[in-house]
N, C-alpha and C. Protein backbone atom coordinates (compact mmCIF):
# COMPACT_ATOMS: atom_id res chain seq x y z
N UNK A 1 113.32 79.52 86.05
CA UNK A 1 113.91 80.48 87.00
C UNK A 1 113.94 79.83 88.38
N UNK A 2 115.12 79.70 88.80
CA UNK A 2 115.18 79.21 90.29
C UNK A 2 114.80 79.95 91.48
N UNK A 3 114.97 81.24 91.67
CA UNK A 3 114.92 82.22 92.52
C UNK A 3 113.19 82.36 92.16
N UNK A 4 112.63 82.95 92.98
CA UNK A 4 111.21 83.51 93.26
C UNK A 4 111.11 84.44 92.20
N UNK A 5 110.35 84.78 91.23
CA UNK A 5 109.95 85.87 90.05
C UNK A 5 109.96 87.47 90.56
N UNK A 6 109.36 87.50 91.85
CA UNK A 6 109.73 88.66 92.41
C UNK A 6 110.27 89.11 93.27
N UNK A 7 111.18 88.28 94.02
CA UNK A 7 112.21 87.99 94.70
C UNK A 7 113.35 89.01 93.39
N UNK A 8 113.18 88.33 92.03
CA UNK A 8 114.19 88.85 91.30
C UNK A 8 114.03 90.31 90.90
N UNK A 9 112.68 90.74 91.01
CA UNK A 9 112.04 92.16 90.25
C UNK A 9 112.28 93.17 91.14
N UNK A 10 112.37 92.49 92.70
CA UNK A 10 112.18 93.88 93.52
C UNK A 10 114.04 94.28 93.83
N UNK A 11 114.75 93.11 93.89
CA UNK A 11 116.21 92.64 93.99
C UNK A 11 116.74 94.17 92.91
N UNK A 12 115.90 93.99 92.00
CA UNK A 12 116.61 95.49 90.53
C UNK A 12 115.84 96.19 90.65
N UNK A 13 114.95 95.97 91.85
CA UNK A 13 114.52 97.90 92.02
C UNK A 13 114.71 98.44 92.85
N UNK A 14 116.30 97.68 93.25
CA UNK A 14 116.67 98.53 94.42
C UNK A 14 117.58 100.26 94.16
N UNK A 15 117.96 101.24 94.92
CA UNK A 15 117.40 101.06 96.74
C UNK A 15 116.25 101.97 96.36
N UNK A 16 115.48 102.05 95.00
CA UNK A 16 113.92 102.79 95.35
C UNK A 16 113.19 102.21 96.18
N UNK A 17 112.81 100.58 96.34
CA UNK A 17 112.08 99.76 96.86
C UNK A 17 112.54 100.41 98.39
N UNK A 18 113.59 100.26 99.07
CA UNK A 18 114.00 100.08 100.34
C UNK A 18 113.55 101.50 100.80
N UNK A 19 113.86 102.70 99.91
CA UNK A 19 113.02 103.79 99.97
C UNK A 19 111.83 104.06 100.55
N UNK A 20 110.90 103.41 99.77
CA UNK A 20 109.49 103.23 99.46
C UNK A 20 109.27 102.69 100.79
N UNK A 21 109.60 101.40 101.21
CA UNK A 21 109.15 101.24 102.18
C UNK A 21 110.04 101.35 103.99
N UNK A 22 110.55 102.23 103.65
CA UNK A 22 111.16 102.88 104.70
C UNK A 22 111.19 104.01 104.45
N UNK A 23 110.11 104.63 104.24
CA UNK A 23 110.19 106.59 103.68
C UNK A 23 109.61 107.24 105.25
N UNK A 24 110.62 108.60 105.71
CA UNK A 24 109.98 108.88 106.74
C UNK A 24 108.32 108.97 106.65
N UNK A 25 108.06 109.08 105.56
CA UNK A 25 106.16 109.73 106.33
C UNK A 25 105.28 108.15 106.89
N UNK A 26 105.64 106.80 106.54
CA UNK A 26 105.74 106.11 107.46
C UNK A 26 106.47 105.93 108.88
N UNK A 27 107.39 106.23 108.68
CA UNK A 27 107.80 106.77 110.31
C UNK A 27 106.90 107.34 110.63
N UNK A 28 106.56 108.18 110.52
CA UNK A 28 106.05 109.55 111.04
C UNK A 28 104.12 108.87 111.29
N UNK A 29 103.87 108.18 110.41
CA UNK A 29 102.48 107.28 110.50
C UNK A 29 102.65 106.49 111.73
N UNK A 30 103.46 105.74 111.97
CA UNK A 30 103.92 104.68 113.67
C UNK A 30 103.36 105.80 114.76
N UNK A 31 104.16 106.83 114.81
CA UNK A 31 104.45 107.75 115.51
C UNK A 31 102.87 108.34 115.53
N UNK A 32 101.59 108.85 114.87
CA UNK A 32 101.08 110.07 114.64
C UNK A 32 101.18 111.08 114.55
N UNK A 33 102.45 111.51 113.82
CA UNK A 33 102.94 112.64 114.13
C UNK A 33 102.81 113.08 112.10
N UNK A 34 102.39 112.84 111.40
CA UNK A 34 101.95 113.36 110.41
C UNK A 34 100.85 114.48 110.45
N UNK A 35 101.28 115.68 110.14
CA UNK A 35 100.80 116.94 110.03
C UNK A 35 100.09 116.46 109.32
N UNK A 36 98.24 117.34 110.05
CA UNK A 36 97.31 117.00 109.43
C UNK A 36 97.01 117.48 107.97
N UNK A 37 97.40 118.39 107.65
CA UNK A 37 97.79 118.95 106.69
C UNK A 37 97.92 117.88 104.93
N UNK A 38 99.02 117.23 105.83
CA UNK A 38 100.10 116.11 104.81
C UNK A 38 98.76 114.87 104.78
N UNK A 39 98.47 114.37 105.99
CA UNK A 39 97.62 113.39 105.99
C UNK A 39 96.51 113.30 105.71
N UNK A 40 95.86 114.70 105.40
CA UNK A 40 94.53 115.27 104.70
C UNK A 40 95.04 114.95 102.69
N UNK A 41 96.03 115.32 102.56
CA UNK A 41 96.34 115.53 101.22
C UNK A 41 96.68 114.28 100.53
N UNK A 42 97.59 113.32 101.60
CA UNK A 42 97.65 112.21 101.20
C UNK A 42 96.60 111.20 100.96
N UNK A 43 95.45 111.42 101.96
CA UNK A 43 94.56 110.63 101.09
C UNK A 43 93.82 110.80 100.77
N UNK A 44 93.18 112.22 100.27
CA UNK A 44 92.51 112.51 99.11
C UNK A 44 93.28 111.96 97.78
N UNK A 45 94.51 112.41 98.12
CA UNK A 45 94.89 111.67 96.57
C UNK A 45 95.15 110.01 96.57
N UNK A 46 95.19 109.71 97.67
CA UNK A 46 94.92 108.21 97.15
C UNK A 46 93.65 107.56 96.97
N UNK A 47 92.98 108.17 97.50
CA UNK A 47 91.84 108.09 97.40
C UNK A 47 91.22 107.88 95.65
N UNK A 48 91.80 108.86 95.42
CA UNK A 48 91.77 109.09 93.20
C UNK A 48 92.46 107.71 92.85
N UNK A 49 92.55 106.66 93.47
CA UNK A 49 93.42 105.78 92.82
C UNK A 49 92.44 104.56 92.92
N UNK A 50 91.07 104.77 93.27
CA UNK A 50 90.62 103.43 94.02
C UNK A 50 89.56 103.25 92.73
N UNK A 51 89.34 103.95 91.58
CA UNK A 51 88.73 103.72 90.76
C UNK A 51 89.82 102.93 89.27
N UNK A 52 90.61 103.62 89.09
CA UNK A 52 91.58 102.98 88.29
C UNK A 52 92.23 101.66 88.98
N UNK A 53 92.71 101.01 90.34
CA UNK A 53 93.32 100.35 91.04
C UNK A 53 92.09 99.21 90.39
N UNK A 54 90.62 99.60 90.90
CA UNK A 54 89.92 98.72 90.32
C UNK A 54 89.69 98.36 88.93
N UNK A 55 89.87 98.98 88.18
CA UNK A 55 90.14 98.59 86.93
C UNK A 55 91.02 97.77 86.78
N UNK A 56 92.57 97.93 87.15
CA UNK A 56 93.64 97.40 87.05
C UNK A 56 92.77 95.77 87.74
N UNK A 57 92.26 95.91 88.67
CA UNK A 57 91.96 94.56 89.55
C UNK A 57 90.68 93.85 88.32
N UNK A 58 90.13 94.61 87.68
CA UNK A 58 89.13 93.98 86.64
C UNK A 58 89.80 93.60 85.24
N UNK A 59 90.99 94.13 84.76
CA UNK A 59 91.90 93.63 83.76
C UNK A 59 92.41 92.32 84.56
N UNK A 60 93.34 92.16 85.39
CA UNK A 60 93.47 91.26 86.08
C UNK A 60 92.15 89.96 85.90
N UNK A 61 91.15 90.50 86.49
CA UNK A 61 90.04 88.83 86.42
C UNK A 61 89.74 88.53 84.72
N UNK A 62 89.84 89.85 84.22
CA UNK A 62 89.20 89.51 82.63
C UNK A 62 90.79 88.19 82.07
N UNK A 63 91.72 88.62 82.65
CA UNK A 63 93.04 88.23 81.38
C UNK A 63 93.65 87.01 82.16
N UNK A 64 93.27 86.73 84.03
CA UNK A 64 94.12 85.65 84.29
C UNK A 64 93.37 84.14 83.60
N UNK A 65 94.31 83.31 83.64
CA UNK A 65 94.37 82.02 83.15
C UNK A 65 93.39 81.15 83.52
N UNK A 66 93.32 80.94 84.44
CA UNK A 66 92.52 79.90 85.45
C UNK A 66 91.51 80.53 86.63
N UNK A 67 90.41 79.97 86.84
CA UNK A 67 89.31 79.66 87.36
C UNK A 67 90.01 80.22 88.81
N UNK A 68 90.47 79.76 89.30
CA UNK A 68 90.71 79.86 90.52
C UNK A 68 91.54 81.20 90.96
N UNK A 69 92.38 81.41 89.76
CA UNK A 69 92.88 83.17 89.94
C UNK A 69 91.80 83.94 89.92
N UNK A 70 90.72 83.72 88.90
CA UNK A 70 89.91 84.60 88.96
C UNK A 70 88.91 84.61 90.70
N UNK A 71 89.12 84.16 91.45
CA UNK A 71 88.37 83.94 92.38
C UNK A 71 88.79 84.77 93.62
N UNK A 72 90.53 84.61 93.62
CA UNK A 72 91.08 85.45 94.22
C UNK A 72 90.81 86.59 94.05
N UNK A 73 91.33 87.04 92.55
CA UNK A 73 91.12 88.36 92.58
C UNK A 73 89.88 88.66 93.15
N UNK A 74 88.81 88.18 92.77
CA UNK A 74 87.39 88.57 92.76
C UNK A 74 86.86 89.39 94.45
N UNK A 75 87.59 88.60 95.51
CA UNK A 75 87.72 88.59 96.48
C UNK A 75 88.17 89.60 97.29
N UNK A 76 89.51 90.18 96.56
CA UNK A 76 90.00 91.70 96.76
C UNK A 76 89.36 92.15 96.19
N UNK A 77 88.69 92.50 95.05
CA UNK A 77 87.46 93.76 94.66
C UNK A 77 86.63 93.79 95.54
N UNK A 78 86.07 92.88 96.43
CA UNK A 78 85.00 92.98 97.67
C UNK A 78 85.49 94.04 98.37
N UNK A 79 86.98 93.98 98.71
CA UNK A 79 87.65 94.49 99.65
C UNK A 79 87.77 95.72 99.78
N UNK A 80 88.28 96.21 98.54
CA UNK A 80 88.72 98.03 97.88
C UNK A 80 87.40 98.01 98.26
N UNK A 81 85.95 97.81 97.86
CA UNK A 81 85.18 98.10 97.44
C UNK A 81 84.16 98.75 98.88
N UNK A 82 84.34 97.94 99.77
CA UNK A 82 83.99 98.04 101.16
C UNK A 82 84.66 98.05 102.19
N UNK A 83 85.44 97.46 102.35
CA UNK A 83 86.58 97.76 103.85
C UNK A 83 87.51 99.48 103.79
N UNK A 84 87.59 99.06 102.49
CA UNK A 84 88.82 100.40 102.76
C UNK A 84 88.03 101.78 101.98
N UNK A 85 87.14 101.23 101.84
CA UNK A 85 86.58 102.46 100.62
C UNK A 85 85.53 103.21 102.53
N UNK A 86 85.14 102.47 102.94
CA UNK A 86 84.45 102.93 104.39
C UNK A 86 85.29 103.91 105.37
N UNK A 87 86.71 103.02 105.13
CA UNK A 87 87.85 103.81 106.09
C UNK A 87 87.75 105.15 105.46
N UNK A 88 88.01 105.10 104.18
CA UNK A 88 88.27 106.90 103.54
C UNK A 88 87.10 107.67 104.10
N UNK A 89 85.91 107.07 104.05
CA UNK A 89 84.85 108.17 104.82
C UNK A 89 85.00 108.62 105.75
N UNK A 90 85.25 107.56 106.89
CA UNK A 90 85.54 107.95 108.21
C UNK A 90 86.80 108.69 108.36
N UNK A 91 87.40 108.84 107.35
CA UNK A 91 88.55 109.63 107.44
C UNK A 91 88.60 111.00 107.33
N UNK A 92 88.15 111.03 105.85
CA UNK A 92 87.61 112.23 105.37
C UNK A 92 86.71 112.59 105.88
N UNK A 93 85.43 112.22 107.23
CA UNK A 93 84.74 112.98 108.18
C UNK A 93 85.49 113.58 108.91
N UNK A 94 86.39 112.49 109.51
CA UNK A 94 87.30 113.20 110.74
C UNK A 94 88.55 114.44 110.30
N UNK A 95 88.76 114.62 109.24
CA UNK A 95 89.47 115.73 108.53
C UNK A 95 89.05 116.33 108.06
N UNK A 96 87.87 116.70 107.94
CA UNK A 96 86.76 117.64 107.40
C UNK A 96 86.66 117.43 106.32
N UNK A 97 87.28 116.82 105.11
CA UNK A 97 87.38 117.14 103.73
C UNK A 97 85.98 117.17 102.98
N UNK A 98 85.68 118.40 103.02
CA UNK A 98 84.40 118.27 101.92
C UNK A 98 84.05 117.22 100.83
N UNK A 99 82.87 116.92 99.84
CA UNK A 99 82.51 116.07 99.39
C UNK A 99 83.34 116.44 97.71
N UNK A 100 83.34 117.89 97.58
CA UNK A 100 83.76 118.28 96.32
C UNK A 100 85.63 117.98 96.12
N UNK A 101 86.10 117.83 97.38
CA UNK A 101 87.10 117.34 97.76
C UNK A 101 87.46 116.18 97.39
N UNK A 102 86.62 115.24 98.02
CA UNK A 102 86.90 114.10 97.46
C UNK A 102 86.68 113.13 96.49
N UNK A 103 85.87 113.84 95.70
CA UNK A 103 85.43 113.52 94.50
C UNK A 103 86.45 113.80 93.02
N UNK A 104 86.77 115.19 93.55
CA UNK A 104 87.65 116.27 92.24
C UNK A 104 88.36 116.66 93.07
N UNK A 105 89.46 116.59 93.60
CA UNK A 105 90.28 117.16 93.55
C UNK A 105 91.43 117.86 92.53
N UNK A 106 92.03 118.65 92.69
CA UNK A 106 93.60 119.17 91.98
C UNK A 106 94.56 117.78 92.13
N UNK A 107 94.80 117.29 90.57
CA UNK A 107 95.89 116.12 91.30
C UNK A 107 96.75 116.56 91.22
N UNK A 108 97.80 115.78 92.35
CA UNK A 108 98.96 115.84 92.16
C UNK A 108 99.85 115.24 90.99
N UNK A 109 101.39 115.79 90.79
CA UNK A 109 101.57 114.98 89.47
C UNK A 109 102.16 113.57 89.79
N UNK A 110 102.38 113.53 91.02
CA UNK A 110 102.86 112.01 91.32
C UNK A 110 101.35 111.15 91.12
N UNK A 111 99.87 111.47 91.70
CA UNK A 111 98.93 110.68 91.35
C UNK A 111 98.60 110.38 89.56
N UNK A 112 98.98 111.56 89.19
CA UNK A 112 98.96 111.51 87.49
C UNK A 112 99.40 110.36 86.76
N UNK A 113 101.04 110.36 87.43
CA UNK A 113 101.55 109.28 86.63
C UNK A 113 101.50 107.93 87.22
N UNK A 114 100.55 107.68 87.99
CA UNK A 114 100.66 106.43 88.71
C UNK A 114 99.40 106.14 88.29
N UNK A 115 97.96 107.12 87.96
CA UNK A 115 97.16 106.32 87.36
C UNK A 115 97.14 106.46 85.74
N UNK A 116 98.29 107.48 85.28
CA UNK A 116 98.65 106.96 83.64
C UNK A 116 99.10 105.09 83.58
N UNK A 117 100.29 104.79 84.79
CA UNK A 117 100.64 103.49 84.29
C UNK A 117 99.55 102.84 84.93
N UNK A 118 98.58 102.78 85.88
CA UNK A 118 97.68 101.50 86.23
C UNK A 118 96.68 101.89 84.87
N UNK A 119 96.48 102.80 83.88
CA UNK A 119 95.48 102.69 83.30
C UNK A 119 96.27 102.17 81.68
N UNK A 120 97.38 102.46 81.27
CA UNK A 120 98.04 102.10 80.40
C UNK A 120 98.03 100.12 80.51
N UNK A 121 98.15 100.20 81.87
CA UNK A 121 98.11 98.45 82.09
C UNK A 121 97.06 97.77 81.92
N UNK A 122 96.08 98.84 82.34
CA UNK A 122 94.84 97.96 82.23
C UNK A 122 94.52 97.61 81.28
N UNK A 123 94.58 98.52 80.20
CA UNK A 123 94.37 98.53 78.56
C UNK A 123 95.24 97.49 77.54
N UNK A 124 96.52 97.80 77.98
CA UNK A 124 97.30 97.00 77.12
C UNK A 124 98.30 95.68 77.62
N UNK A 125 98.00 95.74 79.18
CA UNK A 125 99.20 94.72 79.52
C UNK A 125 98.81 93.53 79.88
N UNK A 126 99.42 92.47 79.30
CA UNK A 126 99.23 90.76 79.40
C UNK A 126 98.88 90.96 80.82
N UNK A 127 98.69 89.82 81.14
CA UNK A 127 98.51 89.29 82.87
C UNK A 127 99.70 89.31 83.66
N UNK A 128 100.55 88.72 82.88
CA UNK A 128 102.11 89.01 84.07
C UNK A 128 102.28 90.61 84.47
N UNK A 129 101.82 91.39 83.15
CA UNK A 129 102.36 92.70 83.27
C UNK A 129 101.10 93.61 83.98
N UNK A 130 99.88 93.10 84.39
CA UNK A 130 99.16 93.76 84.84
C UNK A 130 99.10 92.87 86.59
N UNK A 131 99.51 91.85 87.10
CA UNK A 131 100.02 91.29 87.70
C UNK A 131 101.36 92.00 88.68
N UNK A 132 102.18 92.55 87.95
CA UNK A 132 103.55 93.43 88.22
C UNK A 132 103.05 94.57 89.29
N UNK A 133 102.51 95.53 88.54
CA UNK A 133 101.87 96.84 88.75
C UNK A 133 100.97 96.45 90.24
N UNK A 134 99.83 95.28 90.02
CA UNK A 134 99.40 94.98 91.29
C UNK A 134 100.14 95.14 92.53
N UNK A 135 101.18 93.75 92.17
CA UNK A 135 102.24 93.24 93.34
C UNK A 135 102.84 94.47 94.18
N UNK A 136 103.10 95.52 93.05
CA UNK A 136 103.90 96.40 93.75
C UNK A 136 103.10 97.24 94.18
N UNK A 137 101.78 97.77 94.12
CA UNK A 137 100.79 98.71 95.00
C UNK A 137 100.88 98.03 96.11
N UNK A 138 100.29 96.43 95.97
CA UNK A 138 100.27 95.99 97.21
C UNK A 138 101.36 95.63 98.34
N UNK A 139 102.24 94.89 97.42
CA UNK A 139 103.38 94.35 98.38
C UNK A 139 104.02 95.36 99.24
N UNK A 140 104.52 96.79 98.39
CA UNK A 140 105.19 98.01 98.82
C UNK A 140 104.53 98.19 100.19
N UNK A 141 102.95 98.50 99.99
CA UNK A 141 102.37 98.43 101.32
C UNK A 141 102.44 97.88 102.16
N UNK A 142 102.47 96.29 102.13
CA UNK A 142 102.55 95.73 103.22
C UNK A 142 103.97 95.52 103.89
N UNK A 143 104.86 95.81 103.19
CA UNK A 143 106.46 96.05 103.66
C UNK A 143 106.70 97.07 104.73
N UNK A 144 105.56 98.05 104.24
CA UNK A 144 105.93 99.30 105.31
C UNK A 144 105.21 99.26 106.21
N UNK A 145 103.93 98.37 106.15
CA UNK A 145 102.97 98.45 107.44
C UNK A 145 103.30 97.24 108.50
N UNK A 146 104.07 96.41 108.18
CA UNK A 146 104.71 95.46 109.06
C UNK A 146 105.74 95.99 110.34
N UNK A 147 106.35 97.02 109.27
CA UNK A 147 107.14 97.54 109.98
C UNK A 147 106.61 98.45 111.41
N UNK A 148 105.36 98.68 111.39
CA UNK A 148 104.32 99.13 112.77
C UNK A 148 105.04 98.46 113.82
N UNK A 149 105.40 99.65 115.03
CA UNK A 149 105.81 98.60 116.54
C UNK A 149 104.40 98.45 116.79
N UNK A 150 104.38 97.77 118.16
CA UNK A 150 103.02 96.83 118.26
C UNK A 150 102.05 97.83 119.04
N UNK A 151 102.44 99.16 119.22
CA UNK A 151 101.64 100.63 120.24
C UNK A 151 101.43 101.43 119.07
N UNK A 152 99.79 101.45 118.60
CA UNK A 152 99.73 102.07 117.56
C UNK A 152 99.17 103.72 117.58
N UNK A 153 99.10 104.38 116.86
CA UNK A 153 98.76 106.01 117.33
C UNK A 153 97.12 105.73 118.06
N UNK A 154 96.66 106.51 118.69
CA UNK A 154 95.36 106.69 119.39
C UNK A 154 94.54 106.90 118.18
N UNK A 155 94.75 107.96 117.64
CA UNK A 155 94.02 108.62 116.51
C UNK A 155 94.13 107.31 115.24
N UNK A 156 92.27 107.23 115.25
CA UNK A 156 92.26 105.96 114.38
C UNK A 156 92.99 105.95 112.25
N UNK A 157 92.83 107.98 112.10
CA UNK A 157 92.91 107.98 110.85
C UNK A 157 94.47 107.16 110.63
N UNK A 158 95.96 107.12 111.22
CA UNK A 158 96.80 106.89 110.90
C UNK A 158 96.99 105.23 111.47
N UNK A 159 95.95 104.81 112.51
CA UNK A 159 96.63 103.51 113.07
C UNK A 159 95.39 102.55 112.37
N UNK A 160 94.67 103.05 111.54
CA UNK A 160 93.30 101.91 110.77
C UNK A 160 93.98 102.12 109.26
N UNK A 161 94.84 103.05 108.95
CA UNK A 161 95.55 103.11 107.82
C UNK A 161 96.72 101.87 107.71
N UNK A 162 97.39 101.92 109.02
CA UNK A 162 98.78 100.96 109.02
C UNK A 162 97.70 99.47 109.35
N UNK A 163 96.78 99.34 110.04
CA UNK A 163 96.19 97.84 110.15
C UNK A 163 96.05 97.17 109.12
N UNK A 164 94.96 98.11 107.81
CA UNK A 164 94.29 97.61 106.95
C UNK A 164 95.16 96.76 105.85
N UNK A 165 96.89 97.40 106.13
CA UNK A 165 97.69 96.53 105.38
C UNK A 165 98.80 96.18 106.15
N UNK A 166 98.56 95.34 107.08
CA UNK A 166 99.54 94.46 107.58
C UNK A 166 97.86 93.07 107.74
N UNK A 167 96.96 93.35 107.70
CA UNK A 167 95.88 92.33 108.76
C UNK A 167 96.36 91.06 107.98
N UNK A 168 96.39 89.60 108.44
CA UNK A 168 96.52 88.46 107.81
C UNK A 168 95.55 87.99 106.87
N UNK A 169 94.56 88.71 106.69
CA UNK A 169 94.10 88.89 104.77
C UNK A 169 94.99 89.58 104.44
N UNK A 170 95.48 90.79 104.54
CA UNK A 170 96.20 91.30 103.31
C UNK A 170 97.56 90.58 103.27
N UNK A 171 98.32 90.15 104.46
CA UNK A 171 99.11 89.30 104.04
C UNK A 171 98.61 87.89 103.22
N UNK A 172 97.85 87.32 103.26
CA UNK A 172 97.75 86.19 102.26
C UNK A 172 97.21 86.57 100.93
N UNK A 173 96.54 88.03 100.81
CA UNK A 173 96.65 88.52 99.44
C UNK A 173 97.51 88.86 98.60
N UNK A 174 98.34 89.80 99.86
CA UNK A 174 100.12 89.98 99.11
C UNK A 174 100.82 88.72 98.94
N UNK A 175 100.35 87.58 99.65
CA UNK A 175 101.47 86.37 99.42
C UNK A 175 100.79 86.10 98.33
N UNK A 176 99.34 85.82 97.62
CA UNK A 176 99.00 85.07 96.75
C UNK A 176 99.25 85.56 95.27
N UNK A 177 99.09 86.81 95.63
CA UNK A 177 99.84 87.77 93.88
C UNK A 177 101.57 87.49 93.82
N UNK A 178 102.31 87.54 94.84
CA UNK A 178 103.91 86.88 94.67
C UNK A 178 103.45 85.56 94.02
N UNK A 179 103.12 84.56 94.61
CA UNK A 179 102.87 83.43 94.23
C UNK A 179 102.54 83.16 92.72
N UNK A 180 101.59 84.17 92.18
CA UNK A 180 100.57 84.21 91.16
C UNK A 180 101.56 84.95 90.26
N UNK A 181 102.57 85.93 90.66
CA UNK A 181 103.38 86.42 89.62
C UNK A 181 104.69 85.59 89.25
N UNK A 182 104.79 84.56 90.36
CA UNK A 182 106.00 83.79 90.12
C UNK A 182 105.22 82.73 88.91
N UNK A 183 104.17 82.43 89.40
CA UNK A 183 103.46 80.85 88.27
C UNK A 183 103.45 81.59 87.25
N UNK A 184 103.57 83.01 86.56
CA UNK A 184 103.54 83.25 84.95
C UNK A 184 104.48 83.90 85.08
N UNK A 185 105.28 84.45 85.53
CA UNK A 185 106.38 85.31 85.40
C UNK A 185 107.38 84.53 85.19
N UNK A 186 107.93 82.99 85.57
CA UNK A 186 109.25 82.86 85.63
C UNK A 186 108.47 81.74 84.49
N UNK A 187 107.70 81.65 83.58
CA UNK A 187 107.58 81.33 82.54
C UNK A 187 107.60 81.73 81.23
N UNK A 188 108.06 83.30 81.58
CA UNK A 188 107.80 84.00 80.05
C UNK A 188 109.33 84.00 79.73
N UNK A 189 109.50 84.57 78.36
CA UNK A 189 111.10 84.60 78.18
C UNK A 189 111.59 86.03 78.63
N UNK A 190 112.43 85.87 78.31
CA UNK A 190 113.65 86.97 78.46
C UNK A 190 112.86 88.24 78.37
N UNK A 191 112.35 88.72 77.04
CA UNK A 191 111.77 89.61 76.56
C UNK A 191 110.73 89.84 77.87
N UNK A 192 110.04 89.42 78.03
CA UNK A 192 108.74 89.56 78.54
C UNK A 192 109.15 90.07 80.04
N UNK A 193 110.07 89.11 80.46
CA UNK A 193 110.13 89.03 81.78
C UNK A 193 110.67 90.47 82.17
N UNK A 194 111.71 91.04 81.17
CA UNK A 194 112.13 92.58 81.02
C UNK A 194 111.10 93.55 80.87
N UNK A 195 110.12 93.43 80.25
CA UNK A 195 108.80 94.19 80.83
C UNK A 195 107.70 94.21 81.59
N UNK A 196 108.22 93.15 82.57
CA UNK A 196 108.00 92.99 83.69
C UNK A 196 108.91 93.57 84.62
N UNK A 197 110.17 93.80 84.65
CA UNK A 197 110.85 94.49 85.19
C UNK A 197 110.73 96.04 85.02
N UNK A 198 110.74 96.33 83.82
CA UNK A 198 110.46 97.84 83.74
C UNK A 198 109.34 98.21 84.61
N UNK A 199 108.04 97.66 84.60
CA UNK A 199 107.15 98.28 84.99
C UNK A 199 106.97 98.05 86.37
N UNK A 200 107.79 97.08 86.87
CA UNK A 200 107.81 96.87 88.51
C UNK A 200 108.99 98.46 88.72
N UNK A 201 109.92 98.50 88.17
CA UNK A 201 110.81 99.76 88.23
C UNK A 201 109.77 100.97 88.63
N UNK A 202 109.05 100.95 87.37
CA UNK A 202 108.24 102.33 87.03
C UNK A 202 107.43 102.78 88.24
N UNK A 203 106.47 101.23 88.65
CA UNK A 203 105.76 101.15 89.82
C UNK A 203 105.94 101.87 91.37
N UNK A 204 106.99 100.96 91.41
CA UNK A 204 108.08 101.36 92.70
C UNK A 204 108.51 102.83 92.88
N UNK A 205 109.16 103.13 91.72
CA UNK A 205 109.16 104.65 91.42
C UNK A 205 107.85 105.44 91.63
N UNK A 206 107.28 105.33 90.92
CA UNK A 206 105.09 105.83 91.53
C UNK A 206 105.40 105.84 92.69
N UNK A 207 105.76 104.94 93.59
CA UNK A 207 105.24 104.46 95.20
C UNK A 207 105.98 105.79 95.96
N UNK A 208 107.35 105.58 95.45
CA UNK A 208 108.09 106.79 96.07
C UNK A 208 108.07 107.94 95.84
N UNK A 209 107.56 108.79 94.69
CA UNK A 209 107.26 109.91 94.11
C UNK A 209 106.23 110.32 94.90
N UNK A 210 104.83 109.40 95.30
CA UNK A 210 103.82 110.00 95.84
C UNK A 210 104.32 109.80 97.58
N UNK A 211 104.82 109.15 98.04
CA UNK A 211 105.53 109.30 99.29
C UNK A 211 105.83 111.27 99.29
N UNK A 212 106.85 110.87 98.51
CA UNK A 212 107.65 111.94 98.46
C UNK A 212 106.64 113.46 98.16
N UNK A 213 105.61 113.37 97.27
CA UNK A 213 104.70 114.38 97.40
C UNK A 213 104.17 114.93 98.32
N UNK A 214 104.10 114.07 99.52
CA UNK A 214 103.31 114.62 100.61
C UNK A 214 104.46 114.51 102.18
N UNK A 215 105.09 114.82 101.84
CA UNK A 215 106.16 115.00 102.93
C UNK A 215 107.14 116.06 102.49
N UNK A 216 107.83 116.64 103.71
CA UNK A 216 108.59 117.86 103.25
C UNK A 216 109.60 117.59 104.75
């Protein structure tokens, strides 16, 4: 494959992708102008994603190839595990959200089907295809948090949200899973590489559904 592996995946998931990461409730994140309401709800339920996400990130170290993928990954599990898992506290202090809150919540059905496919992947999908699903939690993110002008909201819950994925770790994490999906992706055949596409589709779709859940 001459072109970049996901250069080609995100190219056919368009315009959900362009969606996704140009959806007003990022606007509205630049700005602080997300009703607390929306921004209370939004991340309790993403919040429900940081136990399966890690799974997905522990299929990942169990199934990649080489020594040195596994190291990477290993590296982002530090990360979920403490940087951003700290932010949700301080978040969920500053929004009151009780403990029973954030533990159990009511999901939404956009969180439903986004940790049906990270948990379907974890279970059954090769490395390219659990690789896919990654790229696009992460990459989607960092597409939209770039897009931050450089005056960020006062209020830390929405402007430590847009940092944590633009900072130059997460860009060289998002660059190293492109990288890491191009070295097995533009090696599989035809077949394969098509279910790699589906599930970058499916993904992308997740990204915008739960956008779309918490905005009106």
């Amino acid at each position: 494959m001459a072109e970049n592996f996901t250069d080609w995946l995100r190219q056919r998931s368009e315009p959900v992708w362009t969606e996704v990461v140009t959806h007003p409730f990022t606007r509205a994140l630049f700005d602080g102008v997300v009703p607390t309401d929306l921004m209370r709800s939004y991340l309790v339920q993403d919040y429900q994603f940081i136990d399966d996400f890690l799974a997905l990130l522990g299929a990942a170290l169990a199934k990649a190839d080489r020594y040195s993928s596994r190291l990477a990954i290993a590296a982002s599990i530090t990360t979920v595990t403490s940087t951003e898992n700290t932010y949700f506290q301080r978040a969920f202090d500053a929004l009151g959200v009780p403990e029973a809150e954030r533990e159990h919540p009511q999901l939404d059905q956009a969180t439903v089907a986004f940790q049906e496919l990270m948990r379907d992947t974890s279970s059954r999908g090769s490395y390219p295809e659990v690789l896919t699903v990654l790229t696009v939690a992460e990459w989607s993110y960092l597409e939209w948090a770039v897009r931050a002008p450089a005056t960020l909201p006062e209020n830390f819950v929405p402007a430590e949200w847009i940092t944590l994925h633009s900072t130059p770790d997460f860009r060289a994490w998002v660059q190293w899973l492109r990288d890491e999906l191009h070295r097995v992706g533009s090696e599989l055949d035809e077949r394969d590489q098509a279910r790699c596409l589906r599930l970058f589709q499916q993904a992308t779709r997740c990204e915008l559904d739960f956008f779309n859940a918490h905005w009106r």
